[in-house]
C-alpha atoms as a PDB file:
ATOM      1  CA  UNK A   1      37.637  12.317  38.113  1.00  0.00           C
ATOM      2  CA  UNK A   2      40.132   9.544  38.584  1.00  0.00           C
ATOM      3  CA  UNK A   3      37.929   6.387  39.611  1.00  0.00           C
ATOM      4  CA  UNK A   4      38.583   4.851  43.397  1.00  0.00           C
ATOM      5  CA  UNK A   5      40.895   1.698  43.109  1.00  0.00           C
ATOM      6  CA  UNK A   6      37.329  -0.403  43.537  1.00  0.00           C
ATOM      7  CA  UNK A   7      36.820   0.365  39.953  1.00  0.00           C
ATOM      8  CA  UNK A   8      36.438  -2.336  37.452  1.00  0.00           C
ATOM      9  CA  UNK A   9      38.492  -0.262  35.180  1.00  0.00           C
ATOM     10  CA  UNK A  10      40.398   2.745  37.107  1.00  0.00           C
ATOM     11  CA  UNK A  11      41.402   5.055  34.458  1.00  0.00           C
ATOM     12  CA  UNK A  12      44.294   6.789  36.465  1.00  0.00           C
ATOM     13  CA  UNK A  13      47.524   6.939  34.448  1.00  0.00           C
ATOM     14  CA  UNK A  14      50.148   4.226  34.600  1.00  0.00           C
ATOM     15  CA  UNK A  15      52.434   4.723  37.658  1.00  0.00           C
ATOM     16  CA  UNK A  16      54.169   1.055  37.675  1.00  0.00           C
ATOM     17  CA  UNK A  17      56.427   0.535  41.415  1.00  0.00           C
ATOM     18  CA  UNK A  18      58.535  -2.910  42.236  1.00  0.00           C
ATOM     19  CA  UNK A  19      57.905  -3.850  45.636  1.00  0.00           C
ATOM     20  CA  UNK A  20      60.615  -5.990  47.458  1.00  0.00           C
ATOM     21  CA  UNK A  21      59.377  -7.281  50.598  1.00  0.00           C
ATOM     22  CA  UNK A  22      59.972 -10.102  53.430  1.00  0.00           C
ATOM     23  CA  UNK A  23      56.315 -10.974  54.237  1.00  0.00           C
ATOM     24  CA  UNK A  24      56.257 -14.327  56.425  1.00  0.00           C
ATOM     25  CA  UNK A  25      59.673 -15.086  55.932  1.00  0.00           C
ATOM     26  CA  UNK A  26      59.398 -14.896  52.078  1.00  0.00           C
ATOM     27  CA  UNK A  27      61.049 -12.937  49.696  1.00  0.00           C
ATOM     28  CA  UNK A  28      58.191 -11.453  47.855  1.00  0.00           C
ATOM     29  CA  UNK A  29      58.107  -8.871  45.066  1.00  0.00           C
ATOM     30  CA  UNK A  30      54.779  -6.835  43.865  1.00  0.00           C
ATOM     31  CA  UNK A  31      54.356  -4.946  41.043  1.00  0.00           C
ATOM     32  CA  UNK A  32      52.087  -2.409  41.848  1.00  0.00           C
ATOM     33  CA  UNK A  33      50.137   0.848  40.024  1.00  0.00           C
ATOM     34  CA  UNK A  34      48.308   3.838  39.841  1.00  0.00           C
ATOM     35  CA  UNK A  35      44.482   2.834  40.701  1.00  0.00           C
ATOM     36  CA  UNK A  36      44.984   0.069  42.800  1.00  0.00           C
ATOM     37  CA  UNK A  37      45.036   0.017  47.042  1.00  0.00           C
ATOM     38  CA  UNK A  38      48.241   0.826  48.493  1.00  0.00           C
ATOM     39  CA  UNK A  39      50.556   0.958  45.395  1.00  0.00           C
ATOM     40  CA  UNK A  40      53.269   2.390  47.279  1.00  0.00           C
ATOM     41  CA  UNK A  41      53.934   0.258  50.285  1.00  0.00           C
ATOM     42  CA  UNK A  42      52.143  -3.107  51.771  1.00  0.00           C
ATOM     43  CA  UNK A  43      49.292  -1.388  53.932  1.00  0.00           C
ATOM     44  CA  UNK A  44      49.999  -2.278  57.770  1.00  0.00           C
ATOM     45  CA  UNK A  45      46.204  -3.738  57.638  1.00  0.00           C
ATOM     46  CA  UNK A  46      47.591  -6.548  55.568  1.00  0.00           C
ATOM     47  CA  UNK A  47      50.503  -6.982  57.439  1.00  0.00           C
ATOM     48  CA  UNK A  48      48.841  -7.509  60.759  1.00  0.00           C
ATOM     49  CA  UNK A  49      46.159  -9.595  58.699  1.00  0.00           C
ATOM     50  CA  UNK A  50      48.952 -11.856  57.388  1.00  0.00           C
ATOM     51  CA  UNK A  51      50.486 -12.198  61.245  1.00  0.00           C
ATOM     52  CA  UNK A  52      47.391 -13.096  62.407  1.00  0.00           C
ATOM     53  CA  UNK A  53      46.805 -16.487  60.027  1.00  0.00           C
ATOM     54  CA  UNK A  54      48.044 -19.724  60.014  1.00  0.00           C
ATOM     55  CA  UNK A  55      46.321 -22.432  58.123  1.00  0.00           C
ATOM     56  CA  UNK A  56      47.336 -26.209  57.180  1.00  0.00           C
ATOM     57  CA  UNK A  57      49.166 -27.151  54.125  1.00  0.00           C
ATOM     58  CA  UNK A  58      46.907 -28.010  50.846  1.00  0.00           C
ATOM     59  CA  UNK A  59      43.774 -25.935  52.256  1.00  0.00           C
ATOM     60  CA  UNK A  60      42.255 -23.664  50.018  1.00  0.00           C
ATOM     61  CA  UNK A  61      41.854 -20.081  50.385  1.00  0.00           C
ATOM     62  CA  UNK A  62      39.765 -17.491  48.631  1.00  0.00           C
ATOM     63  CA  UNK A  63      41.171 -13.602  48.876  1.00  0.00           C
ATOM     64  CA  UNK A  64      38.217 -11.293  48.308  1.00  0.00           C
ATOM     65  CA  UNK A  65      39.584  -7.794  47.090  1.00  0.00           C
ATOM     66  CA  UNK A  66      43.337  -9.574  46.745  1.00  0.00           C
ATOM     67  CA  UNK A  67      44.418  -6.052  44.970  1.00  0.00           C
ATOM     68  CA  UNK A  68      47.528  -7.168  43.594  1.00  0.00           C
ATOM     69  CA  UNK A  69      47.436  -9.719  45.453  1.00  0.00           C
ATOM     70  CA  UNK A  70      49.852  -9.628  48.748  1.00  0.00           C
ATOM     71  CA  UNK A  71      47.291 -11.573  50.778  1.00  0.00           C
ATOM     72  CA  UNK A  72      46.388 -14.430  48.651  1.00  0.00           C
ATOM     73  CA  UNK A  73      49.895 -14.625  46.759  1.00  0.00           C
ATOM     74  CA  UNK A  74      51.801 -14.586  50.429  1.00  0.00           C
ATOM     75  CA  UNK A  75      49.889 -16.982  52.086  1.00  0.00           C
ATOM     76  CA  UNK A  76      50.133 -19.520  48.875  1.00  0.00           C
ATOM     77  CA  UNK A  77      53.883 -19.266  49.163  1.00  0.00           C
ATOM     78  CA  UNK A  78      54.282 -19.567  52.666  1.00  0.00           C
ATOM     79  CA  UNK A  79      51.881 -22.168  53.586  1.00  0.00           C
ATOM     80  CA  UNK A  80      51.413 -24.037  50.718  1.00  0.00           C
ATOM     81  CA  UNK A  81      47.713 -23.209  50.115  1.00  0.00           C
ATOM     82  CA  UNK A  82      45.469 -23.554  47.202  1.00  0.00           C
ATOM     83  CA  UNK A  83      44.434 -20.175  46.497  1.00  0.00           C
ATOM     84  CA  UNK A  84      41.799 -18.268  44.578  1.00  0.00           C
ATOM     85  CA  UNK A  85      42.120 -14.427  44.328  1.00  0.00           C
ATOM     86  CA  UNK A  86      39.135 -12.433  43.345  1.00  0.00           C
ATOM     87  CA  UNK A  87      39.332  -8.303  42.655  1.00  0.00           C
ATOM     88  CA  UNK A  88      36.698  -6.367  40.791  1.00  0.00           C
ATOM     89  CA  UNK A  89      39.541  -3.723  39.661  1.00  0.00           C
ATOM     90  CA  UNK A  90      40.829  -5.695  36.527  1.00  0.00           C
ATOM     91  CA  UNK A  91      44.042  -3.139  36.600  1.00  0.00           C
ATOM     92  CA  UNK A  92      44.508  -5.242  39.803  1.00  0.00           C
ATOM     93  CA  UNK A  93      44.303  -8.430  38.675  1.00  0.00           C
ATOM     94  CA  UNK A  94      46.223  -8.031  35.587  1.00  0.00           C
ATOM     95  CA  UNK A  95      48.923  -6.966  37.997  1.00  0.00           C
ATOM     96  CA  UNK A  96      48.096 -10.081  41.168  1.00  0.00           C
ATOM     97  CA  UNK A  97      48.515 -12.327  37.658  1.00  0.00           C
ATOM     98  CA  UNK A  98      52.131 -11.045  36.948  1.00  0.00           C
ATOM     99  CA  UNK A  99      53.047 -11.284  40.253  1.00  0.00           C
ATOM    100  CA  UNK A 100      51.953 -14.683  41.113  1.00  0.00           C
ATOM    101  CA  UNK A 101      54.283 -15.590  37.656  1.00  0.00           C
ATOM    102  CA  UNK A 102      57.189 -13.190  39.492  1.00  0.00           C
ATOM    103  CA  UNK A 103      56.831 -14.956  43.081  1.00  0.00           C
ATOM    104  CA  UNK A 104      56.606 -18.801  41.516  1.00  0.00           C
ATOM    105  CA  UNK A 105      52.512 -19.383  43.115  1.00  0.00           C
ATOM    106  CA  UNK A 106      50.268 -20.895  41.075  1.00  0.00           C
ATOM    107  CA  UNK A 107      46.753 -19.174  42.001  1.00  0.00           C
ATOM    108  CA  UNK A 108      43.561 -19.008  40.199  1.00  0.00           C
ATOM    109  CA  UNK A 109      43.017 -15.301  39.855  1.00  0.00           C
ATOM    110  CA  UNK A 110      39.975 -13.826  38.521  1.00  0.00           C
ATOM    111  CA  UNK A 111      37.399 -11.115  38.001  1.00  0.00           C
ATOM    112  CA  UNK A 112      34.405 -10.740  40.295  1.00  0.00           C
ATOM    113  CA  UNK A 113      32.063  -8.174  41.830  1.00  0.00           C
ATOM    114  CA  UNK A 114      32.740  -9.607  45.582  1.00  0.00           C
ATOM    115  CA  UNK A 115      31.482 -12.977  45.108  1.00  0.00           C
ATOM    116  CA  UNK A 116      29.346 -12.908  41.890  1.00  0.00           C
ATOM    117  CA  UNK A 117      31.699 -15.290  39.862  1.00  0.00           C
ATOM    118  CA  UNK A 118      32.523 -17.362  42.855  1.00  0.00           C
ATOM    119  CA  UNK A 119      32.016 -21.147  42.813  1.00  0.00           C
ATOM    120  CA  UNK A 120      32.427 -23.894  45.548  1.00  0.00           C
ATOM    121  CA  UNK A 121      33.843 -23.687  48.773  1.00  0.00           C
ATOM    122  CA  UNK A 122      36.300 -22.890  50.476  1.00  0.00           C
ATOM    123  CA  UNK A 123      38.495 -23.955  54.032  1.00  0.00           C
ATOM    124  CA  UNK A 124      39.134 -20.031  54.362  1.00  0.00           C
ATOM    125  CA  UNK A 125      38.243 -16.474  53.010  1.00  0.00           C
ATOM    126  CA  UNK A 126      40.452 -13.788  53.972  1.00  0.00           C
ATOM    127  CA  UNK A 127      39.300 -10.069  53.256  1.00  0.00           C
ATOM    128  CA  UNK A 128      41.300  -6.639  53.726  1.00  0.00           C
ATOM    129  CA  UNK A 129      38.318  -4.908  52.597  1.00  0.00           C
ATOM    130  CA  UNK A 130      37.816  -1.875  49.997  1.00  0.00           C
ATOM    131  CA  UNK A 131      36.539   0.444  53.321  1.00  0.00           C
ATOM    132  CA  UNK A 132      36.226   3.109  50.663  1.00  0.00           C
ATOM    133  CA  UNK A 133      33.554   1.398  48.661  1.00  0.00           C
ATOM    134  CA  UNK A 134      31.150   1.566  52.233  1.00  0.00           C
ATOM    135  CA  UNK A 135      29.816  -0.249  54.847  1.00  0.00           C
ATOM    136  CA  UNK A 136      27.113  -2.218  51.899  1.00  0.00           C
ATOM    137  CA  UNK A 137      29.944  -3.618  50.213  1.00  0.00           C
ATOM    138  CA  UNK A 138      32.194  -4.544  53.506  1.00  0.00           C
ATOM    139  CA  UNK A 139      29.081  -5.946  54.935  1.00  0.00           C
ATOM    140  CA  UNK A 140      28.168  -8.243  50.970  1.00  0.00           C
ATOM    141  CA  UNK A 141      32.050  -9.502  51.940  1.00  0.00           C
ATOM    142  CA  UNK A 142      31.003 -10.844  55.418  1.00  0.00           C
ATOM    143  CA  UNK A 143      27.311 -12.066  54.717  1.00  0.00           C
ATOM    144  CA  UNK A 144      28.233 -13.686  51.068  1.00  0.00           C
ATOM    145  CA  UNK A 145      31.454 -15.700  53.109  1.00  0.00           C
ATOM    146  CA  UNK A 146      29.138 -17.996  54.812  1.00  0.00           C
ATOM    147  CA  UNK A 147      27.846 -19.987  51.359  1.00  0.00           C
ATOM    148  CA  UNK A 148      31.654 -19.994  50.254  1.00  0.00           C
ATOM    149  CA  UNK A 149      33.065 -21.592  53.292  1.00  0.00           C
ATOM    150  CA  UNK A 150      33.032 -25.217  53.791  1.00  0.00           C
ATOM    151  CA  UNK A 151      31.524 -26.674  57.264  1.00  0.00           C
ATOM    152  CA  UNK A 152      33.863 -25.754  60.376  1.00  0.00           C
ATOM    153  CA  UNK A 153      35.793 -22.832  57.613  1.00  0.00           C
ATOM    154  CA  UNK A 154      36.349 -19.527  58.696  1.00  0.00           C
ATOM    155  CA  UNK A 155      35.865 -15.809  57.168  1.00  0.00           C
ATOM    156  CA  UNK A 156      39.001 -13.583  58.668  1.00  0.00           C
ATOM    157  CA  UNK A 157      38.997 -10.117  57.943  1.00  0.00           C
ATOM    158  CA  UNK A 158      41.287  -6.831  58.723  1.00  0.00           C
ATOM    159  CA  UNK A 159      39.285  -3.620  59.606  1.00  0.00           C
ATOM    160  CA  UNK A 160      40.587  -0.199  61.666  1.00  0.00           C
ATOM    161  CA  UNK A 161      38.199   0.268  64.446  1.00  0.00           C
ATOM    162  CA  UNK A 162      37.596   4.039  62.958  1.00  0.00           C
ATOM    163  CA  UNK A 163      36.850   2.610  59.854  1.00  0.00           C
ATOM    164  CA  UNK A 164      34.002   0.403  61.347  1.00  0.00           C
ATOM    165  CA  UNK A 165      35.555  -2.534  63.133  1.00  0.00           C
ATOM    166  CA  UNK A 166      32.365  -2.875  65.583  1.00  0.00           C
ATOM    167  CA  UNK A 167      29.530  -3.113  62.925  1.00  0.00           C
ATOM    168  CA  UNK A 168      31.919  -5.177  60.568  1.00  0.00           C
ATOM    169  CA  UNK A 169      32.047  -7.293  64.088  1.00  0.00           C
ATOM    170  CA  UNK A 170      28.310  -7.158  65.164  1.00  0.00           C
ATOM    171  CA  UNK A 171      27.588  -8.055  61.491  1.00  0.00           C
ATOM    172  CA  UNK A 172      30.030 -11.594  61.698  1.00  0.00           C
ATOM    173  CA  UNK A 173      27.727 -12.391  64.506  1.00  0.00           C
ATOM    174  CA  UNK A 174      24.905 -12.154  63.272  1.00  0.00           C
ATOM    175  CA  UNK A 175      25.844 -14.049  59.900  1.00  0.00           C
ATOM    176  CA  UNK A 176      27.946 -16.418  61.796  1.00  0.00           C
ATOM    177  CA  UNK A 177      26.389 -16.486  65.140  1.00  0.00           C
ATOM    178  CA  UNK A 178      30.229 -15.992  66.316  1.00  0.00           C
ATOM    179  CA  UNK A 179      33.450 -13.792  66.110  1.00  0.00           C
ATOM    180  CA  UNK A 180      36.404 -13.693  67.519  1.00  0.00           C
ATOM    181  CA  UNK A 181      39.048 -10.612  67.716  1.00  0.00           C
ATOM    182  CA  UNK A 182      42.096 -12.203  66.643  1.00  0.00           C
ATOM    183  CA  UNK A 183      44.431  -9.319  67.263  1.00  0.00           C
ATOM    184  CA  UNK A 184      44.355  -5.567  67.841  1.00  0.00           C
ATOM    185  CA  UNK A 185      47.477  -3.829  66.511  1.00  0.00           C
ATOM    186  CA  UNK A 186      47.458   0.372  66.151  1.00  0.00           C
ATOM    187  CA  UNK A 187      43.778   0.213  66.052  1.00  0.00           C
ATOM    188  CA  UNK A 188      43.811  -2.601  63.278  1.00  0.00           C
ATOM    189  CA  UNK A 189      41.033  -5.405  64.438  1.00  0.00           C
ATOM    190  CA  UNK A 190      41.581  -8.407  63.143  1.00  0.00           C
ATOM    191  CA  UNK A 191      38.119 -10.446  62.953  1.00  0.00           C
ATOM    192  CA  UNK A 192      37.381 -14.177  62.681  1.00  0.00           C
ATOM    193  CA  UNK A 193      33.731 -16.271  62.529  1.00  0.00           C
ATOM    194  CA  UNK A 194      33.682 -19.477  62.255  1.00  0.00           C
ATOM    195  CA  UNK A 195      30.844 -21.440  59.766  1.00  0.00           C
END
């Protein structure tokens, strides 16, 4: 059985696609590949995620689940962040690597089970996350945010309200004692707390 693309090491067969894309008025190009999340298109999640933020120049950023890093990569190119990308699929990160070289971002880009290898803090943490891996892991994404984020930083996620958009919510509040619905788009939620 081909494992899920939250893997550490997805064994599905190479399936290598260029994307070309205009994501926040950049050019950006992804390579993507068999056994990661949404090889063959930029998932409209992360699209309405990435319409939703706007940070300051120089702030740093952690992308939890970056994938190949559209997120993370994006956001470092369009607003001049200083960005950390964490994935626990090393096919993905091998590939968020080669296309941080291929879009010109420096990013420090590394292995971690959600936020085992994680150090310091951060002004933000953005998460589209792995919905397939459950509710424990999407929940470990919200609740470990808080010790990651500076004072006054914020956790912003991207969830489909089918996929569990109200617990993911009622779960910010309780870690965060706050949460804001940024946006609704096609029954995309897009959730903020604030530390």
């Amino acid at each position: 059985m081909t494992k899920m693309y939250f893997a550490e090491n997805p064994d599905a067969k190479h399936d290598i696609h260029e994307l070309k894309v205009e994501l926040l008025g950049q050019h950006m190009t992804f390579l993507t590949d068999a056994g990661v999340f949404s090889k063959k298109m930029i998932d409209y999640g992360s699209r309405v995620l990435l319409s939703a933020l706007e940070f300051n120049k120089k702030e740093t950023l952690l992308d939890v689940g970056c994938g190949y890093g559209t997120l993370g990569l994006t956001l470092a190119k369009a607003q001049e962040l200083e960005v950390t990308l964490v994935d626990i699929n090393q096919r993905a990160l091998d590939l968020a690597r080669k296309n941080a070289d291929a879009n010109q971002v420096s990013a420090d880009i590394f292995q971690s089970n959600v936020y085992e290898h994680v150090t310091g803090q951060f002004h933000h943490i953005i998460s589209n996350p792995p919905i397939r891996a459950g509710k424990q892991v999407v929940h470990e994404v919200i609740s470990g945010s808080y010790n990651h984020l500076l004072a006054d930083g914020d956790l912003t996620i991207v969830i489909q309200k089918k996929q569990g958009a109200p617990s993911a919510k009622a779960k910010m509040e309780e870690v965060f004692g706050n949460c804001e619905t940024l946006k609704k788009d096609k029954g995309y939620y897009i959730l903020r707390s604030v530390k």
